[in-house]
C-alpha atoms as a PDB file:
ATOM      1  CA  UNK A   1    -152.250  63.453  35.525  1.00  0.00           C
ATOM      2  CA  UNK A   2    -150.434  66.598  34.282  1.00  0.00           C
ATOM      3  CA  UNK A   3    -147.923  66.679  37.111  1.00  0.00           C
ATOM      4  CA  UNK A   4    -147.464  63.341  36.947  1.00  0.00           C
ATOM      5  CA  UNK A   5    -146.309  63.860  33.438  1.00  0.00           C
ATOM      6  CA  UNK A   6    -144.318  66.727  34.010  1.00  0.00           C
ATOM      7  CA  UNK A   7    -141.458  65.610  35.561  1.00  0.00           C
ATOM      8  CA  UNK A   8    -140.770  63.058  33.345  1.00  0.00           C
ATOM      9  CA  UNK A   9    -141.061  65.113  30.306  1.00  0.00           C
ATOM     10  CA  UNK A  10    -138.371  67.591  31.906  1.00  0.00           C
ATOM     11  CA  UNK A  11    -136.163  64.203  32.207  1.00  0.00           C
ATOM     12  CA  UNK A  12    -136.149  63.695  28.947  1.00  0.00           C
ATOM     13  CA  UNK A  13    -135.361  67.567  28.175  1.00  0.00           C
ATOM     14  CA  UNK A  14    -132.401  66.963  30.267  1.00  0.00           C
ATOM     15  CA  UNK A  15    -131.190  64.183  28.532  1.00  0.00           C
ATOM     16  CA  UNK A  16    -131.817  65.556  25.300  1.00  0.00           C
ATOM     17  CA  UNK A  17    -129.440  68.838  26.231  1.00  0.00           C
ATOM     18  CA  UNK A  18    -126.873  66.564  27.320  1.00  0.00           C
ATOM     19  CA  UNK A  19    -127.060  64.756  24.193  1.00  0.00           C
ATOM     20  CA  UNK A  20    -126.767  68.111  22.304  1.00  0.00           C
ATOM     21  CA  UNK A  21    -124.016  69.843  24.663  1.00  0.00           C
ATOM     22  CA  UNK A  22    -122.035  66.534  23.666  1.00  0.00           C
ATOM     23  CA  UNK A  23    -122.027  67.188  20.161  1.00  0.00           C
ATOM     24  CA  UNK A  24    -121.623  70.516  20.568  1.00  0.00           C
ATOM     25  CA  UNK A  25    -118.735  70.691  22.583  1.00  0.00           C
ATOM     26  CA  UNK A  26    -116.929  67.689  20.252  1.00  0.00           C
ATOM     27  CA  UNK A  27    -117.454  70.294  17.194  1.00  0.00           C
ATOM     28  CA  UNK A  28    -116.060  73.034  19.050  1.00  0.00           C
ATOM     29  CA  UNK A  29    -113.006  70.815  20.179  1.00  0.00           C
ATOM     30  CA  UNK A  30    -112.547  69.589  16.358  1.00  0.00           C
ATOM     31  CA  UNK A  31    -112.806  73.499  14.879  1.00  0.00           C
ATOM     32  CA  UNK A  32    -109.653  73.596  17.129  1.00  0.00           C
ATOM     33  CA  UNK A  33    -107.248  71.461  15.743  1.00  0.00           C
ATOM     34  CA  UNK A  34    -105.575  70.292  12.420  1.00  0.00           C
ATOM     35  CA  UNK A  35    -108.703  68.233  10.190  1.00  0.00           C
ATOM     36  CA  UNK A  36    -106.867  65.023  10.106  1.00  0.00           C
ATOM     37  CA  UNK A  37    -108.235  61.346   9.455  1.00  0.00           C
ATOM     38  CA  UNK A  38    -108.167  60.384  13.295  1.00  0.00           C
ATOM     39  CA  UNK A  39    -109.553  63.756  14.117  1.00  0.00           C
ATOM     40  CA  UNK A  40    -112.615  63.300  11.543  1.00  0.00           C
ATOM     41  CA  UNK A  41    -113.366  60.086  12.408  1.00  0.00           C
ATOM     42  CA  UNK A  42    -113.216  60.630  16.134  1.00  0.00           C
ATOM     43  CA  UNK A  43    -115.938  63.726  15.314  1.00  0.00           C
ATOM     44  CA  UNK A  44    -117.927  60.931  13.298  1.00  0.00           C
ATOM     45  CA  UNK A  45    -117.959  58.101  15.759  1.00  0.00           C
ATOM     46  CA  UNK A  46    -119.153  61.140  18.929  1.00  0.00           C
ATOM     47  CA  UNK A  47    -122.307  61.818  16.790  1.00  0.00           C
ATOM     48  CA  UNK A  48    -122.743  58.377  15.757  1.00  0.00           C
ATOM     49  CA  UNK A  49    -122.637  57.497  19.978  1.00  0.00           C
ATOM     50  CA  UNK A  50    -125.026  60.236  20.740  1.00  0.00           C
ATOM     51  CA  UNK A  51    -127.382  59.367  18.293  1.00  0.00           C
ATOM     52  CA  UNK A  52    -127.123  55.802  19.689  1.00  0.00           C
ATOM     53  CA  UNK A  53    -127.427  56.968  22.791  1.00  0.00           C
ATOM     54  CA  UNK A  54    -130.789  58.861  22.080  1.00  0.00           C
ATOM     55  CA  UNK A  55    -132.379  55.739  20.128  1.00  0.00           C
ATOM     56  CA  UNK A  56    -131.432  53.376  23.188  1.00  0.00           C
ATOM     57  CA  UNK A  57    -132.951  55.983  25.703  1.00  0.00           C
ATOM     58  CA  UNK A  58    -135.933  56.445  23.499  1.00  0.00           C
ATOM     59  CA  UNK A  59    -136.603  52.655  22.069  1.00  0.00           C
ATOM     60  CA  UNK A  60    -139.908  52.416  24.391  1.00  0.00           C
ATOM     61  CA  UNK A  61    -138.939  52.937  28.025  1.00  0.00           C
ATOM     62  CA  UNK A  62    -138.354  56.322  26.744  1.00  0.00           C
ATOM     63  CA  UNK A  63    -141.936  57.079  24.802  1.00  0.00           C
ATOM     64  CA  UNK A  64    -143.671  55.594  27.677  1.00  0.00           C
ATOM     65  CA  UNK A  65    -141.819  56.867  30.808  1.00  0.00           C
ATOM     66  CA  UNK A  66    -144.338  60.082  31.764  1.00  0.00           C
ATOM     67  CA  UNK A  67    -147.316  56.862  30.974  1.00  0.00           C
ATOM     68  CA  UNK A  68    -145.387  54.381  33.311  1.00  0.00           C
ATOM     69  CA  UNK A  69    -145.395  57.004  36.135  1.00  0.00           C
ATOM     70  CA  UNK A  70    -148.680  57.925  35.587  1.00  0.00           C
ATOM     71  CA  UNK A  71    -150.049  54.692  36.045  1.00  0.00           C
ATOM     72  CA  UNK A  72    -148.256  53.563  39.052  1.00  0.00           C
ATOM     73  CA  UNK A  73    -149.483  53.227  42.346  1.00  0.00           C
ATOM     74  CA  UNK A  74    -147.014  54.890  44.066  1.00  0.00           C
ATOM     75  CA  UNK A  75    -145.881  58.293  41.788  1.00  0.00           C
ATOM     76  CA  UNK A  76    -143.657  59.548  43.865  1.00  0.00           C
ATOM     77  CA  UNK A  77    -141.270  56.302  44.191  1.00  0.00           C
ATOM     78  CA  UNK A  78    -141.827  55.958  40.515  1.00  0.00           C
ATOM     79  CA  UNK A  79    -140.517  59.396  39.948  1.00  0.00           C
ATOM     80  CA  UNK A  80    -137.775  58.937  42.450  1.00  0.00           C
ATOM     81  CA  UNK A  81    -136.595  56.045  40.925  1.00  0.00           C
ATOM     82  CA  UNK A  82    -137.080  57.288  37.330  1.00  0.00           C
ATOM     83  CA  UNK A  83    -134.900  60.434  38.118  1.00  0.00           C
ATOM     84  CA  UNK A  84    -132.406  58.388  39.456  1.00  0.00           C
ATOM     85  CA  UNK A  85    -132.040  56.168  36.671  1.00  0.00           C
ATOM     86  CA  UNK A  86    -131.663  59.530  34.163  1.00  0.00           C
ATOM     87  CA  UNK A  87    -128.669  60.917  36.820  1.00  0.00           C
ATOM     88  CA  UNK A  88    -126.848  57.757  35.580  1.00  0.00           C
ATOM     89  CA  UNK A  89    -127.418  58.626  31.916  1.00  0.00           C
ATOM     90  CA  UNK A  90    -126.902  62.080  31.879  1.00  0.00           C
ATOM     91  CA  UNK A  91    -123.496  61.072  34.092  1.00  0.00           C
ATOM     92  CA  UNK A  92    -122.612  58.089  30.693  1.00  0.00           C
ATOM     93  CA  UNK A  93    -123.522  60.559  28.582  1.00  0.00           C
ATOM     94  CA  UNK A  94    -121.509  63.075  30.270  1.00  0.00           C
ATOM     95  CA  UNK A  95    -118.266  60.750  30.935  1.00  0.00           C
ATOM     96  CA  UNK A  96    -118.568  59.518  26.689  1.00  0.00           C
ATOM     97  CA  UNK A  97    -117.747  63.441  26.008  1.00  0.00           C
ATOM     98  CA  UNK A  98    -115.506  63.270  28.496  1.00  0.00           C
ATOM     99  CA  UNK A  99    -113.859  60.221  26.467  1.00  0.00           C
ATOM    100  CA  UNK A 100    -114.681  61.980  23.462  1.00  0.00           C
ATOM    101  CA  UNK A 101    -112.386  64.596  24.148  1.00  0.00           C
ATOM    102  CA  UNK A 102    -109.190  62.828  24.940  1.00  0.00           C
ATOM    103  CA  UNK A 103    -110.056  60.426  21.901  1.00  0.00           C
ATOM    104  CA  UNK A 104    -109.752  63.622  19.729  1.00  0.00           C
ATOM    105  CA  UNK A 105    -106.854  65.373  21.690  1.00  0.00           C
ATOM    106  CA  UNK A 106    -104.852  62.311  21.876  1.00  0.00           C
ATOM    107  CA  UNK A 107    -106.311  59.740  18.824  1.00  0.00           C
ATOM    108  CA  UNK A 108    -102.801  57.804  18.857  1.00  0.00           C
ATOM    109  CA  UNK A 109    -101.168  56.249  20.997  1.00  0.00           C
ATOM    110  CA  UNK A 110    -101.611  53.114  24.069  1.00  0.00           C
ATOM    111  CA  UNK A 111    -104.692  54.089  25.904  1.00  0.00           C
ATOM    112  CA  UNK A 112    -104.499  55.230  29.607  1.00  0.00           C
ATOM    113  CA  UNK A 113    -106.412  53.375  32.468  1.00  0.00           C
ATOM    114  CA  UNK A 114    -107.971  56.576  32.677  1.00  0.00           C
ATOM    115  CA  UNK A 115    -109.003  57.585  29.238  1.00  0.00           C
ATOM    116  CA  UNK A 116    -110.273  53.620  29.002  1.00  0.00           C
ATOM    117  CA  UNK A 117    -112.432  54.378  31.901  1.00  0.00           C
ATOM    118  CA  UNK A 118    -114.485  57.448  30.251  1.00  0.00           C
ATOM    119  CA  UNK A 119    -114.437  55.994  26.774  1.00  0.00           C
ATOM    120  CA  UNK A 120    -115.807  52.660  27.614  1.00  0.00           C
ATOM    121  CA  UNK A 121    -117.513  53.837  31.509  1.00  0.00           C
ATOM    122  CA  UNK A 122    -119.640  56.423  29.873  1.00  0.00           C
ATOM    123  CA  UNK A 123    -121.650  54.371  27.451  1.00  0.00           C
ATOM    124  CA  UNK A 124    -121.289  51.471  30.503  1.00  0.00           C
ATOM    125  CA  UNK A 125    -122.733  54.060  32.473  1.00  0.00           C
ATOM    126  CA  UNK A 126    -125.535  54.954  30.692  1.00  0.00           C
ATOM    127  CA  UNK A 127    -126.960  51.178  30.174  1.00  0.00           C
ATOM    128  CA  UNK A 128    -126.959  50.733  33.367  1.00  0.00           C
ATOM    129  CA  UNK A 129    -129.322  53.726  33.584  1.00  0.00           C
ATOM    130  CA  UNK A 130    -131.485  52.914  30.975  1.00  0.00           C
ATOM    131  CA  UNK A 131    -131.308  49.061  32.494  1.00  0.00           C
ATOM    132  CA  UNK A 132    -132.646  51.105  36.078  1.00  0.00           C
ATOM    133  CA  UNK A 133    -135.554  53.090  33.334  1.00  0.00           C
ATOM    134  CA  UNK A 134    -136.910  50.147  31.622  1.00  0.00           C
ATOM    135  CA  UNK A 135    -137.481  48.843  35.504  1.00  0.00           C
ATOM    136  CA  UNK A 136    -139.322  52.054  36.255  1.00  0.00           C
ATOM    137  CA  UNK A 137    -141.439  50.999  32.684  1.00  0.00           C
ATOM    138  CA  UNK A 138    -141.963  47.948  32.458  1.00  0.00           C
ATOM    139  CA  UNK A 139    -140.459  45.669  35.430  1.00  0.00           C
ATOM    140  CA  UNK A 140    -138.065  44.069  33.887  1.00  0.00           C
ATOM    141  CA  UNK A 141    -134.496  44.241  33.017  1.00  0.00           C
ATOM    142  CA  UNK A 142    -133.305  43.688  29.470  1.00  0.00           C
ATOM    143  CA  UNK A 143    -130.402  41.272  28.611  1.00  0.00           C
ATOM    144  CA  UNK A 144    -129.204  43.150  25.742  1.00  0.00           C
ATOM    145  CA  UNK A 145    -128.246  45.837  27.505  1.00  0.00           C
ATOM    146  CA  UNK A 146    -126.472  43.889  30.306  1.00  0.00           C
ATOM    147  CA  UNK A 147    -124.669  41.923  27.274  1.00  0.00           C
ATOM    148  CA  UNK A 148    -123.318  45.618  26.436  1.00  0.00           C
ATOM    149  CA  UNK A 149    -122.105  46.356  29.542  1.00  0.00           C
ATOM    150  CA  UNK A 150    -120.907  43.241  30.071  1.00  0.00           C
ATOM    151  CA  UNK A 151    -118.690  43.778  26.557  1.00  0.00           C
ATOM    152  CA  UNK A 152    -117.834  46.863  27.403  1.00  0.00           C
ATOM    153  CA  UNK A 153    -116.046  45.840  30.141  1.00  0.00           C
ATOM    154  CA  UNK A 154    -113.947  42.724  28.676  1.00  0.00           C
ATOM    155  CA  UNK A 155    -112.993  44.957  26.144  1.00  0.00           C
ATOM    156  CA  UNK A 156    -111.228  47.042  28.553  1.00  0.00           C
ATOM    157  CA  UNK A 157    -108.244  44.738  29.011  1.00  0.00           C
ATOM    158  CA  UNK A 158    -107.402  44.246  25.245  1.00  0.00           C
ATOM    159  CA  UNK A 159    -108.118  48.126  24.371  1.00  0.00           C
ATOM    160  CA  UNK A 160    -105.595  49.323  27.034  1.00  0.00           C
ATOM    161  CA  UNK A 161    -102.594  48.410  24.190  1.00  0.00           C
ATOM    162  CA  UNK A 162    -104.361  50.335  21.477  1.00  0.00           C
ATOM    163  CA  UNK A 163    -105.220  54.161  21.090  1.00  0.00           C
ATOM    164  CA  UNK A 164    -107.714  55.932  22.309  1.00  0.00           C
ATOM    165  CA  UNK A 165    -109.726  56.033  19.372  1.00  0.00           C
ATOM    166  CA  UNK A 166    -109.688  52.267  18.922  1.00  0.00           C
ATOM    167  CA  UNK A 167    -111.408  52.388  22.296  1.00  0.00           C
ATOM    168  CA  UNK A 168    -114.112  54.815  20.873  1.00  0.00           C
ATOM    169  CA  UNK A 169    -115.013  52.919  18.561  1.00  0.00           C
ATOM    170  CA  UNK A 170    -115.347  49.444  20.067  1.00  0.00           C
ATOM    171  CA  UNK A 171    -117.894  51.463  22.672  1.00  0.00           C
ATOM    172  CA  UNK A 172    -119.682  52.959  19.629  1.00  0.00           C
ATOM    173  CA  UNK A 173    -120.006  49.327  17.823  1.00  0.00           C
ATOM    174  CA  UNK A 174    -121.431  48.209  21.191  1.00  0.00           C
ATOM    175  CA  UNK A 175    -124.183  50.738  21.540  1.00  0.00           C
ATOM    176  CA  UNK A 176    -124.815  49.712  18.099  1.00  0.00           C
ATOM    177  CA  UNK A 177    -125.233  46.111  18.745  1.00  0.00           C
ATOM    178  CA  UNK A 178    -127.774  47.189  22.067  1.00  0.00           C
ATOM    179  CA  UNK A 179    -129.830  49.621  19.539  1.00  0.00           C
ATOM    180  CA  UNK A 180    -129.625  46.582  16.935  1.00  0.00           C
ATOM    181  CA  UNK A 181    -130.748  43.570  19.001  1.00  0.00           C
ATOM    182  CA  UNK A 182    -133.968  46.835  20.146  1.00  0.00           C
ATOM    183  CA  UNK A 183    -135.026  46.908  16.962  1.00  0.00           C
ATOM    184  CA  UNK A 184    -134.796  43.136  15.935  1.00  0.00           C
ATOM    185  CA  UNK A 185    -136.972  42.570  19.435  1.00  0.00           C
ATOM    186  CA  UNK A 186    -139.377  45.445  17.644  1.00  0.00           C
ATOM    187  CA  UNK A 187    -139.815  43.359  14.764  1.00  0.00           C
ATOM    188  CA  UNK A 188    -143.854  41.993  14.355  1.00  0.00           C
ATOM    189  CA  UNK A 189    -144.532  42.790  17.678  1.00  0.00           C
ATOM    190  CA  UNK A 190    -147.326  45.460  18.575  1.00  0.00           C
ATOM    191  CA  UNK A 191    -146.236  48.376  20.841  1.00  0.00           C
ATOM    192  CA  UNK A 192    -145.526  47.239  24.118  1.00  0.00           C
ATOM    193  CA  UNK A 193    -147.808  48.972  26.846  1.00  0.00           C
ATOM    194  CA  UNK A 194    -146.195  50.172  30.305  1.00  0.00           C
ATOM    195  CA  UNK A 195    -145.976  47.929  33.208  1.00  0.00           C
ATOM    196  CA  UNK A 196    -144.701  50.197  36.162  1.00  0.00           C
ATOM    197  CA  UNK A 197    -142.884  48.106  38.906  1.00  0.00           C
ATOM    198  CA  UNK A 198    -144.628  50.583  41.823  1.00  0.00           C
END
């Protein structure tokens, strides 16, 4: 039971220094240049994403991930497929600082295919990961989070004729609405226990 644990305790350790590197390295970037409106706000929204990021990771699947694994029949799939699912969102979370830092280097101006791609890919990026880890949980895939995905990618078109920071915040909005429409499915319901796939 404890080794079936451990691994996806040092998951979530992983993910959690990710989350932290991303702040990190946005406050660094901001200590660097001129304290302006665009510039603050672009520092705002990057915490606001990572500590959406963390509640949509956690919201269940999260909590119960090292139980999941535990109980399934076949750990070592379980844990495969669980690690797998956390390479994706330590990649989204990785690709939002990514977009993070060209929303504060560059906050004006029409937004590059490029920029577009790590501003709205990363937080893409990491619902589909969490979509793969509440699989692992519970054996089932949540439409909220394909909704988000689905939104951040129709907002791609419309975003590529406004700045970079426009683009931020549309993608932060979104992970709002996902850790939203968690906690309105919370509401009067007792915990839900795991239901591994394996």
């Amino acid at each position: 039971m404890a080794n079936s644990r451990h691994l996806p305790e040092r998951h979530e350790q992983l993910l959690l220094i990710a989350l932290g590197e991303t702040v990190v390295s946005i406050g660094l970037t901001y200590a660097h240049h001129p304290a302006t409106l665009p510039a603050t706000t672009a520092l705002t929204i990057t915490f606001l994403s990572a500590v959406l990021m963390w509640k949509i990771y956690y919201y269940r699947a999260g909590q119960l991930l090292a139980d999941a694994v535990a109980m399934s029949s076949n750990r070592a799939a379980a844990g495969r497929v669980a690690g797998a699912a956390h390479l994706l969102l330590v990649l989204g979370i990785i690709a939002a600082a990514a977009g993070s830092e060209v929303v504060l280097a560059r906050p004006d101006g029409r937004s590059h295919p490029a920029w577009l791609a790590v501003i709205l890919g990363g937080p893409a990026l990491f619902l589909i990961g969490r979509i793969r880890l509440e699989q692992v949980v519970f054996n089932r895939i949540a439409t909220r989070r394909l909704v988000g995905i689905a939104a951040l990618v129709l907002l791609a078109p419309p975003l590529s004729f406004a700045p970079p920071l426009f683009a931020a915040i549309a993608a932060a909005v979104v992970l709002l609405g996902v850790a939203l429409a968690d906690a309105r499915r919370r509401v009067g319901r007792p915990p839900e226990p795991p239901s591994p796939s394996m």
